[in-house]
N, C-alpha and C. Protein backbone atom coordinates (compact mmCIF):
# COMPACT_ATOMS: atom_id res chain seq x y z
N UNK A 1 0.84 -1.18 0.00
CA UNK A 1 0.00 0.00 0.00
C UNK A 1 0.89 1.24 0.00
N UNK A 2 0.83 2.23 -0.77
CA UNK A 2 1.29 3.26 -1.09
C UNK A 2 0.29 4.69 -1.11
N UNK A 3 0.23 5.18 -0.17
CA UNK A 3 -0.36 6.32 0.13
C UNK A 3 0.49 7.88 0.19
N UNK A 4 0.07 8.85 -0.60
CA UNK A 4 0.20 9.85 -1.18
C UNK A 4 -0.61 11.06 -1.15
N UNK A 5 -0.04 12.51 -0.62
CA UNK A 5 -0.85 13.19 -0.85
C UNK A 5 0.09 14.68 -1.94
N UNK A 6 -1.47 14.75 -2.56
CA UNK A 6 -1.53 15.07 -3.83
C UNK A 6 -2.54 16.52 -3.91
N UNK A 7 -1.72 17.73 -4.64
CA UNK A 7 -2.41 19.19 -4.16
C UNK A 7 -4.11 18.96 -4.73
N UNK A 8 -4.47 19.05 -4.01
CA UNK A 8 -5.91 19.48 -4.24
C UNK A 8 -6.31 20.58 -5.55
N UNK A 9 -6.71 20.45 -6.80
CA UNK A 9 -7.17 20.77 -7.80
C UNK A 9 -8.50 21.89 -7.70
N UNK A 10 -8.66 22.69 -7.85
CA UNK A 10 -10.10 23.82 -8.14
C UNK A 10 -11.18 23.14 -8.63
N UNK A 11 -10.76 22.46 -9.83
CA UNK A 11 -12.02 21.57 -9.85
C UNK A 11 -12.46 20.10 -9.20
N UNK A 12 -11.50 19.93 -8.14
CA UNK A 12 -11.81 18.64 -7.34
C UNK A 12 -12.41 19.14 -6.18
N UNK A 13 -12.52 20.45 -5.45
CA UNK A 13 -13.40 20.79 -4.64
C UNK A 13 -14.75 19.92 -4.36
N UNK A 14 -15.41 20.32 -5.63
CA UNK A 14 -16.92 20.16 -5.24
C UNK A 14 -16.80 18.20 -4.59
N UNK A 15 -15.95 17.35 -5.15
CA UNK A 15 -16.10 16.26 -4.55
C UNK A 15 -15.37 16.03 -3.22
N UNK A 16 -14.26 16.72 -2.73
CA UNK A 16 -13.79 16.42 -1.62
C UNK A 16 -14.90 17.46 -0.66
N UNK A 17 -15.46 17.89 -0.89
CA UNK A 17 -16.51 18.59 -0.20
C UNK A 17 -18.22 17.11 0.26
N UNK A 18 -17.87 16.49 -1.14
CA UNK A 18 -19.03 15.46 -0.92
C UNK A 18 -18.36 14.51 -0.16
N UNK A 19 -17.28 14.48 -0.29
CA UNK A 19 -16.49 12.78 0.12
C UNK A 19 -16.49 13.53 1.54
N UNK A 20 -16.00 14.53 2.28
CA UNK A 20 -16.22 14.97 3.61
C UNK A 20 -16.90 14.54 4.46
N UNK A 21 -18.47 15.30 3.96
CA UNK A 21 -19.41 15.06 3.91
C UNK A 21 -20.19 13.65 4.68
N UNK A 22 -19.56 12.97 3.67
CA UNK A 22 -20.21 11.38 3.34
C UNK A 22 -19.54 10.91 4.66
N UNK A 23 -18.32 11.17 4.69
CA UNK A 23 -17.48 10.39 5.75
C UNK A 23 -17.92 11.03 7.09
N UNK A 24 -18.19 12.22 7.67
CA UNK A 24 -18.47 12.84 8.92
C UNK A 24 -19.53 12.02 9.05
N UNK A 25 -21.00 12.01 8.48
CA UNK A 25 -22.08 11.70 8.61
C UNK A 25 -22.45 10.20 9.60
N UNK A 26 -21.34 9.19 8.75
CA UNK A 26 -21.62 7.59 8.94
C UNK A 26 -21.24 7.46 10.37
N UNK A 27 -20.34 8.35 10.70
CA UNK A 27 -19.89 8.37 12.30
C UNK A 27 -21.62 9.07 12.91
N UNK A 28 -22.26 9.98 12.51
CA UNK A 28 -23.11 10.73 13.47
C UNK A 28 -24.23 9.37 13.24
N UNK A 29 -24.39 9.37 12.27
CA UNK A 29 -25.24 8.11 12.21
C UNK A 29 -25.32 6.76 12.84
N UNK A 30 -24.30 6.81 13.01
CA UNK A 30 -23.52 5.25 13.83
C UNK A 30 -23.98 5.47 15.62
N UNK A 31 -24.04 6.85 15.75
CA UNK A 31 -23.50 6.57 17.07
C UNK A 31 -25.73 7.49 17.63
N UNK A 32 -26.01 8.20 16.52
CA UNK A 32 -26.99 8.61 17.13
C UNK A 32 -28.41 8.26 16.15
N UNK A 33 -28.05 7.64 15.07
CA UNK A 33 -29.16 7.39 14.23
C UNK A 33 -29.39 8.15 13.41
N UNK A 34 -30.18 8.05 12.40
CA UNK A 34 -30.93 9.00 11.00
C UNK A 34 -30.41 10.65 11.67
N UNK A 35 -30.06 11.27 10.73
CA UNK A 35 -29.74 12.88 10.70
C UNK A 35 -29.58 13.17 9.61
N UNK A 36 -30.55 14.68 9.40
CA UNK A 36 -30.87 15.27 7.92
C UNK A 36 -29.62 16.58 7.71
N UNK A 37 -29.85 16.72 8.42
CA UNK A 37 -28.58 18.05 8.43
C UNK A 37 -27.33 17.79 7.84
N UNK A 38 -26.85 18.70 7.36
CA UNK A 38 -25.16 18.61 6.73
C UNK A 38 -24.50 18.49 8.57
N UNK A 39 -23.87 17.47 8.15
CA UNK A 39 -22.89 17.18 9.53
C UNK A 39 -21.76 18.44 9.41
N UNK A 40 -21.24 18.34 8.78
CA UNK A 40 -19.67 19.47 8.53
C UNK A 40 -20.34 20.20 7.37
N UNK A 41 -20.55 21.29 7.27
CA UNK A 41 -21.22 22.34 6.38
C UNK A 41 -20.44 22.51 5.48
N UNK A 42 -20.61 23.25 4.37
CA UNK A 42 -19.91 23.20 3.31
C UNK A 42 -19.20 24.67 3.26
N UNK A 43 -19.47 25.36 4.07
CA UNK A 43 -19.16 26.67 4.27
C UNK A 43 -17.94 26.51 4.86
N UNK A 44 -17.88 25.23 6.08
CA UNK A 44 -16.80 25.37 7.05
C UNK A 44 -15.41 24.70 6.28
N UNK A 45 -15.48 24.12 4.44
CA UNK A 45 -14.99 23.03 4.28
C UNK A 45 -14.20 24.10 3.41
N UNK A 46 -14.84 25.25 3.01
CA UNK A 46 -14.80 25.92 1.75
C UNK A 46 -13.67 27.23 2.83
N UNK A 47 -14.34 27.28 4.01
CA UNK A 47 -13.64 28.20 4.88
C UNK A 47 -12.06 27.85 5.19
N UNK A 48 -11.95 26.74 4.78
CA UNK A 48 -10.76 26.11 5.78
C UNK A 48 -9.95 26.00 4.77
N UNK A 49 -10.17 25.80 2.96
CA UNK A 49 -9.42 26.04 1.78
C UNK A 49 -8.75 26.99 1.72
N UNK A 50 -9.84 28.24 2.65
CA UNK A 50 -9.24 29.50 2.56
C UNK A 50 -8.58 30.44 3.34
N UNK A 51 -8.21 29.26 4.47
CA UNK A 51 -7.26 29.74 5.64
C UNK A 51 -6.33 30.56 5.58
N UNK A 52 -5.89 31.35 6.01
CA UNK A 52 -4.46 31.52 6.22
C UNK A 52 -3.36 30.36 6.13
N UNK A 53 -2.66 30.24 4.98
CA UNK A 53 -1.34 29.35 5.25
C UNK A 53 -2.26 27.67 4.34
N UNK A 54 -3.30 28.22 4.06
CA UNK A 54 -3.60 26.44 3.68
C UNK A 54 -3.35 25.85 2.80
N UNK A 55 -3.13 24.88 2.94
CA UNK A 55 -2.96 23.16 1.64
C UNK A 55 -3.71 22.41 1.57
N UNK A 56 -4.34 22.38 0.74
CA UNK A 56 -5.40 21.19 0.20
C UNK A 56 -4.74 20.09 -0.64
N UNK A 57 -5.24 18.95 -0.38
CA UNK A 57 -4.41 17.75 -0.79
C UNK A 57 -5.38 16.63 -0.60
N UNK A 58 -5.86 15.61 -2.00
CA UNK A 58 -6.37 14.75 -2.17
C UNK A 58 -5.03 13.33 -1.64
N UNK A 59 -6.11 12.66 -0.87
CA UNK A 59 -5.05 11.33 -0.04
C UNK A 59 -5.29 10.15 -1.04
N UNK A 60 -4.33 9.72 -1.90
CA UNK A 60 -4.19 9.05 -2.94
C UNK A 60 -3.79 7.46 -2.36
N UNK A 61 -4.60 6.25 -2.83
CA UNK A 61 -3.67 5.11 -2.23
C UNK A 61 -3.33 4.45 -3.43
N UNK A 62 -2.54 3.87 -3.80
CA UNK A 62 -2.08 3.52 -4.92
C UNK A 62 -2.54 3.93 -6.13
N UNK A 63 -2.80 5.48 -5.97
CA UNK A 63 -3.10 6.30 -7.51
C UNK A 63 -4.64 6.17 -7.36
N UNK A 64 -5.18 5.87 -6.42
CA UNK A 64 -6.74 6.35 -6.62
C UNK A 64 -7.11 6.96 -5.13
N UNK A 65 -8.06 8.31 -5.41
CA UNK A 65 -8.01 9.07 -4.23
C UNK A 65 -8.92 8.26 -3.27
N UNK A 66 -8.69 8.60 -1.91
CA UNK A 66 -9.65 7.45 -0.95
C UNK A 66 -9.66 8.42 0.12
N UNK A 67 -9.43 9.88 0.31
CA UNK A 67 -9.56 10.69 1.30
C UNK A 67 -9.20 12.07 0.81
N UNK A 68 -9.16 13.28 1.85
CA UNK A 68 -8.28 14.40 2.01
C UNK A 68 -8.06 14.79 3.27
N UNK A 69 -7.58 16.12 2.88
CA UNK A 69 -6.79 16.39 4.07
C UNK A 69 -6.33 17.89 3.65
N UNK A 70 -6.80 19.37 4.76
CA UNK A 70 -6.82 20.47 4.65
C UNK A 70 -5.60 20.87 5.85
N UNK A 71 -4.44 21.70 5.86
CA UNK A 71 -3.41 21.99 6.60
C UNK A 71 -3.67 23.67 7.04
N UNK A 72 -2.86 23.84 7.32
CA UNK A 72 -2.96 25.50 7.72
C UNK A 72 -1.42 25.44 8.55
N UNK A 73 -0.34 25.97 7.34
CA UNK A 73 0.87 26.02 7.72
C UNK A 73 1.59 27.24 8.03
N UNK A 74 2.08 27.54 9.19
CA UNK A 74 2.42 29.20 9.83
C UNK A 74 3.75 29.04 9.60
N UNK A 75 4.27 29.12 8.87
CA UNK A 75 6.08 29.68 9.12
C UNK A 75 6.71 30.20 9.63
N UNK A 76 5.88 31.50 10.36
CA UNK A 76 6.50 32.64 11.46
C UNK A 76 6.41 31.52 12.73
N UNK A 77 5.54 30.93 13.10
CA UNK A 77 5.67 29.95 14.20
C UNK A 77 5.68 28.77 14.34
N UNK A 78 6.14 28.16 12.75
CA UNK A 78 6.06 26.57 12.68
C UNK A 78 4.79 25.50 13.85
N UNK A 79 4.01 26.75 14.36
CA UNK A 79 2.69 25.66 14.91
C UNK A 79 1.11 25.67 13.73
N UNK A 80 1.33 24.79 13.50
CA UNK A 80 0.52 24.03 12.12
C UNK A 80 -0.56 23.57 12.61
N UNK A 81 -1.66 23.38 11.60
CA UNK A 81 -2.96 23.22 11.89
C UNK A 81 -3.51 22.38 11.12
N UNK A 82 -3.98 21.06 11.51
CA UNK A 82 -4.61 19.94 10.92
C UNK A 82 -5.91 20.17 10.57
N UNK A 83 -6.63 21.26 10.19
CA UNK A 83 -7.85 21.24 9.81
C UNK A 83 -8.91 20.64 9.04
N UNK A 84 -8.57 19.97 8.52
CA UNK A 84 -9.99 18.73 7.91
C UNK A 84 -8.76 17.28 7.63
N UNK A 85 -9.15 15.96 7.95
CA UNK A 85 -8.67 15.12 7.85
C UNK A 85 -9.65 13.62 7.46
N UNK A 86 -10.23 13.23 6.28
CA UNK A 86 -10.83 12.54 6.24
C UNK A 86 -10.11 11.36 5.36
N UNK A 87 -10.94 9.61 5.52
CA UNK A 87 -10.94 8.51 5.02
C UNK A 87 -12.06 8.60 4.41
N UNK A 88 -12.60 7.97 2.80
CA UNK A 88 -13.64 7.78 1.89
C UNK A 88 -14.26 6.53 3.38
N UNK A 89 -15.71 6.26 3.18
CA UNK A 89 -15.98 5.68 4.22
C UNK A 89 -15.86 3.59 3.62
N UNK A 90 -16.08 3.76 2.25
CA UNK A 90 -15.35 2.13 1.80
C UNK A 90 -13.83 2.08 1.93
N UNK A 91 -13.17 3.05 2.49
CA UNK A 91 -11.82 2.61 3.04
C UNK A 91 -11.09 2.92 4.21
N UNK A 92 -12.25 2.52 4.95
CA UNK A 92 -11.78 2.51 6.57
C UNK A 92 -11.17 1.49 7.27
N UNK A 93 -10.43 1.51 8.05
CA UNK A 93 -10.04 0.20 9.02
C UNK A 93 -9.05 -0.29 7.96
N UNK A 94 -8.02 0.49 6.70
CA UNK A 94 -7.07 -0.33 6.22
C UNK A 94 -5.64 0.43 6.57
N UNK A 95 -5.52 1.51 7.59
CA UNK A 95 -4.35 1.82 8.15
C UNK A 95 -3.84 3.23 6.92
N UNK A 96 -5.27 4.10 6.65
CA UNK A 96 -4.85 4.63 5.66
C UNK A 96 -5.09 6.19 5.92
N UNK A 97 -5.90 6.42 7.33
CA UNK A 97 -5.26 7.60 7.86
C UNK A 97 -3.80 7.61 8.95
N UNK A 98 -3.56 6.24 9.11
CA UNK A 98 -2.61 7.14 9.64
C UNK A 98 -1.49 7.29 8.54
N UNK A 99 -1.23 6.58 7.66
CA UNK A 99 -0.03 6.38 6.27
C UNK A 99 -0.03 7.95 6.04
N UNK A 100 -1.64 8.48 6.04
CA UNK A 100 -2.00 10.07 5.55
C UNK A 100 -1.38 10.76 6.57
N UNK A 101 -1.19 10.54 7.76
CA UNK A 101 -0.69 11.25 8.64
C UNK A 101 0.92 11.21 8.93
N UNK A 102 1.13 10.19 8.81
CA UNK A 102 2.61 9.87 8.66
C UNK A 102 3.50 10.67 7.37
N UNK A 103 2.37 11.06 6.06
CA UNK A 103 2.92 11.67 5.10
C UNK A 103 2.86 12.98 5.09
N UNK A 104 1.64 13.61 5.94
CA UNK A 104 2.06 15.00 6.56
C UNK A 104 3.14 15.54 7.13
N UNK A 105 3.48 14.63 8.42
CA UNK A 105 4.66 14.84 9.07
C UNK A 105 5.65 14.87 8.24
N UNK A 106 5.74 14.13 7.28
CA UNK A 106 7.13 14.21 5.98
C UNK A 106 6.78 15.52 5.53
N UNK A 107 5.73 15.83 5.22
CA UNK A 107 5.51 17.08 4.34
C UNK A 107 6.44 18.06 4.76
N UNK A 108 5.68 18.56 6.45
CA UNK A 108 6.20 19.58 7.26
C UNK A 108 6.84 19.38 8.35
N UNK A 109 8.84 18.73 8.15
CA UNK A 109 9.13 18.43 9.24
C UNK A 109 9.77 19.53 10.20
N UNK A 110 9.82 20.84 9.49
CA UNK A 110 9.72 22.07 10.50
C UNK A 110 8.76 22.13 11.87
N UNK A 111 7.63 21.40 11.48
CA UNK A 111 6.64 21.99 12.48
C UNK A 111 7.05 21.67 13.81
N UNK A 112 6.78 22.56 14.95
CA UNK A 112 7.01 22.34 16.12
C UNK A 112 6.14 21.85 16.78
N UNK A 113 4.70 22.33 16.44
CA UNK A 113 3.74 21.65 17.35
C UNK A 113 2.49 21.66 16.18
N UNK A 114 1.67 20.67 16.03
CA UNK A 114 0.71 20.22 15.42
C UNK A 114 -0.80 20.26 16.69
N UNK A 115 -2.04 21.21 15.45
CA UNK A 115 -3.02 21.14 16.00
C UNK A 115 -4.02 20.59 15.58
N UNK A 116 -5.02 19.88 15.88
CA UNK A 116 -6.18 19.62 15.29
C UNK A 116 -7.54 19.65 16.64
N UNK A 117 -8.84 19.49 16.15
CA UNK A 117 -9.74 19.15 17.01
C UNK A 117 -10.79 18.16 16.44
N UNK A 118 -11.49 18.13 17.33
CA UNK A 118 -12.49 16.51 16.87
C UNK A 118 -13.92 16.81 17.38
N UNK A 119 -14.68 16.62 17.19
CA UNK A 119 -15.89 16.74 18.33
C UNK A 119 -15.86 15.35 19.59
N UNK A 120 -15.96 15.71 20.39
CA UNK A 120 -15.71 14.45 21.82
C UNK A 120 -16.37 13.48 21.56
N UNK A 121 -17.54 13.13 20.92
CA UNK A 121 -18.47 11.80 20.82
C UNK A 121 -17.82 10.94 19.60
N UNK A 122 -16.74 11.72 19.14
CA UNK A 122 -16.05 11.32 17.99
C UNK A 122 -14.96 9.74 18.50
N UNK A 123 -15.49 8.75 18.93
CA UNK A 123 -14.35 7.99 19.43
C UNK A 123 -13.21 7.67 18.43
N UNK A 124 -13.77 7.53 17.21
CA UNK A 124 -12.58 7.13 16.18
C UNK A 124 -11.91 7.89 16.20
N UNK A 125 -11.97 9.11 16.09
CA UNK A 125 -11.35 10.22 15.91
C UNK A 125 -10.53 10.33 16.95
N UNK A 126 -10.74 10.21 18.44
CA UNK A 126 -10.26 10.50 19.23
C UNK A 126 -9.41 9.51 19.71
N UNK A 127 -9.29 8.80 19.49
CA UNK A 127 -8.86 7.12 19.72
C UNK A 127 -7.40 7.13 18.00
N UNK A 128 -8.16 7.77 17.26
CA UNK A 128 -7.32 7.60 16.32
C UNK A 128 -5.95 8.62 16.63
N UNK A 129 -6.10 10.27 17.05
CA UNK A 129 -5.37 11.62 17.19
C UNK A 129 -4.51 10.84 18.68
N UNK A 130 -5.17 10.16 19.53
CA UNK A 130 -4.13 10.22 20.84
C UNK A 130 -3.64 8.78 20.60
N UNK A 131 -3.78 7.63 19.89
CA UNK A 131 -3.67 6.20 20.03
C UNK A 131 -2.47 6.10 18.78
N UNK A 132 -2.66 6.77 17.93
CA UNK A 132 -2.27 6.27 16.75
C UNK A 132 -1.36 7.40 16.76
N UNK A 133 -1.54 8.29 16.67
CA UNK A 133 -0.29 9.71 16.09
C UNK A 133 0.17 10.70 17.19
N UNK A 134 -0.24 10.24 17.97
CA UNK A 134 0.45 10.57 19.37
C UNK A 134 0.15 11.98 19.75
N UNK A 135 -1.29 12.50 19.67
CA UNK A 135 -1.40 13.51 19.76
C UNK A 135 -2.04 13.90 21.30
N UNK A 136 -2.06 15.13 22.09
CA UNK A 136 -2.71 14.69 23.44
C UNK A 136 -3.51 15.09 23.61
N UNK A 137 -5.16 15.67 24.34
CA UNK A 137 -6.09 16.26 24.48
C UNK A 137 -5.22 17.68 25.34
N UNK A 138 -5.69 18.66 24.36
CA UNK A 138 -4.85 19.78 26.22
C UNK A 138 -6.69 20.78 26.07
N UNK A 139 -7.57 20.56 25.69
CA UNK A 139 -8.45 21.24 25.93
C UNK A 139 -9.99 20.49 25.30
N UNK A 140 -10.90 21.03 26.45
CA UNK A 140 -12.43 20.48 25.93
C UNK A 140 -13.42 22.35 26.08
N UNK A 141 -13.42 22.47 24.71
CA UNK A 141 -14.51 23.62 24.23
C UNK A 141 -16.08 22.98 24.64
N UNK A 142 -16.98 23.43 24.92
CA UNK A 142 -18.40 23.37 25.22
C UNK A 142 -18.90 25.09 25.77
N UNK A 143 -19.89 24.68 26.35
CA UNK A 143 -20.71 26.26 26.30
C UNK A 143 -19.96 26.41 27.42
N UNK A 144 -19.95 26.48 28.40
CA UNK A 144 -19.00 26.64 29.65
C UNK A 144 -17.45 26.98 29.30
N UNK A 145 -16.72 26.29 28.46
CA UNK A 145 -15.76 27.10 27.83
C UNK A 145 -15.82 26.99 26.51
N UNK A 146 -16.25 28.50 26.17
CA UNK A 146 -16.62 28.27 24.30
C UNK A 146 -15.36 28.61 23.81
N UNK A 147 -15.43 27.86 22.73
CA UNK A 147 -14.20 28.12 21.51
C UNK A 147 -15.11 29.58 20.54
N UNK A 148 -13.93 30.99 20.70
CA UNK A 148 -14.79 31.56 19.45
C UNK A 148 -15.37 31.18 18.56
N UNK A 149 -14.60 30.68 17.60
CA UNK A 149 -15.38 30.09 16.23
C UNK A 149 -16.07 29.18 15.77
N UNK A 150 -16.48 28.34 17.01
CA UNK A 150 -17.18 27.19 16.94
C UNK A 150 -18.58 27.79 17.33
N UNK A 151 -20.23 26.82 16.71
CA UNK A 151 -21.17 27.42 16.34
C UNK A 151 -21.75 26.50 17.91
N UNK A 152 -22.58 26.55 18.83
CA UNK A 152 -22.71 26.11 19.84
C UNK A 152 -24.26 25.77 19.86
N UNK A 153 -24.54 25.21 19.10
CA UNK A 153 -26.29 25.06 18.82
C UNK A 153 -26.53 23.66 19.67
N UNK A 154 -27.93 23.46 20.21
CA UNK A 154 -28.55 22.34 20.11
C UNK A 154 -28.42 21.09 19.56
N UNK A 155 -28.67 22.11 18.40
CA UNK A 155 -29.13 20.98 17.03
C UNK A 155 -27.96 20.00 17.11
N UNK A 156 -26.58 20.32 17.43
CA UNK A 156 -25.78 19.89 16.96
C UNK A 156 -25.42 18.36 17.24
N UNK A 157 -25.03 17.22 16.51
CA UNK A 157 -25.24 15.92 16.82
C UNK A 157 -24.11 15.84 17.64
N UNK A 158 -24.92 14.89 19.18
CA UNK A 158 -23.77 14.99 20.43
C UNK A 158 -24.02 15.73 21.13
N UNK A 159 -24.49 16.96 20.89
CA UNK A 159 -24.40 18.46 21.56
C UNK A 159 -23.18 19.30 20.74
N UNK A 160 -22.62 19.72 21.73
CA UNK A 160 -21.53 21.02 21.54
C UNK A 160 -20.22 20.97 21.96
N UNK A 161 -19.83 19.77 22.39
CA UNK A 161 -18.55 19.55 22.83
C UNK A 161 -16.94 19.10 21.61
N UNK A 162 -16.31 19.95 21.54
CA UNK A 162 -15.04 19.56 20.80
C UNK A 162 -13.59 19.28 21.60
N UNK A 163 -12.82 18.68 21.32
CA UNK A 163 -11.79 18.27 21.75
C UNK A 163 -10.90 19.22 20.85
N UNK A 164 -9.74 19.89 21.80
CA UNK A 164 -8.57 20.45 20.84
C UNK A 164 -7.32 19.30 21.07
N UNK A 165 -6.23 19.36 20.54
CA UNK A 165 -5.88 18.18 20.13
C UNK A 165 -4.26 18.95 20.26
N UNK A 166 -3.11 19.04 20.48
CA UNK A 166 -1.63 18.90 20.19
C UNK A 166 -0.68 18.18 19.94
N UNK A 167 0.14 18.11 19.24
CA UNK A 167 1.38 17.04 18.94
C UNK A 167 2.66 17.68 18.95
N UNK A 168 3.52 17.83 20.15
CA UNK A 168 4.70 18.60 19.94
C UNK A 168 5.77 17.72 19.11
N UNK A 169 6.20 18.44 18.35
CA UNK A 169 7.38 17.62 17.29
C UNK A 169 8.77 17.82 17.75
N UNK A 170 8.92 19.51 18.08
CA UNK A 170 10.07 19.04 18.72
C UNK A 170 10.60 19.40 20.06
């Protein structure tokens, strides 16, 4: 298995936006049943292309795409930002986010400290960031301590709780 990531294209948007999508969902579904709502909005997917510092990159496994993966790379402070990280959901459980993650770290071996977050009901996720890539919990956002930019609704599947996430490199 040979996994690769590969710059993200203008016109491959609209599908790594669906493949996102598809993949957030099967987790909300799994864990709470039928939900009509866009799980990860398309605003937040389209927002994060347009970060400060970002890289978009289709996760290729032997020449056919099976994920992505959105960065947000600071050079003035080499602390980097894992902002969208997905597996297509027919290729889960084959060791192919972490290969994706392992090929980040090649990407940017400047970085000093690596960030990402998860929502807390997220066990894969969370099981995957501290089990697998050695990342640690140093904070839990909810209404009691809100993260600015996070949207704090009801509606939201789980509730409102996110996990922030660190990986010091060096």
């Amino acid at each position: 298995m040979t996994v690769t990531l590969v710059p993200l294209q203008e016109h491959e948007k609209e599908t790594f936006i669906r493949n996102i999508q598809v993949a957030f969902k099967k987790t909300v579904v799994e864990q709470f049943g039928p939900f009509d709502e866009e799980i990860i909005p398309r605003d937040h997917v389209t927002r994060s292309f347009d970060a400060d510092g970002a890289e978009s990159y289709n996760i290729l496994m032997d020449g056919k795409v099976v994920g992505g993966t959105v960065l947000a790379i600071h050079p003035d402070t080499n602390r980097n930002e894992l902002q969208l990280l997905f597996v297509n959901i027919d290729c889960h459980s084959k060791g192919i986010g972490y290969a994706a993650w392992q090929a980040i770290e090649a990407l940017h071996p400047e970085t000093e400290i690596w960030e990402t977050f998860t929502p807390y009901f997220d066990q894969r996720n969370v099981h995957f960031y501290i089990n697998k890539c050695g990342f640690h919990m140093v904070e839990f956002f909810c209404k009691a301590h809100p993260e600015p930019d996070m949207d704090y609704t009801e509606e939201a599947p789980g509730g409102d709780g996110f996990c922030r996430f660190e990986k010091k490199m060096k």
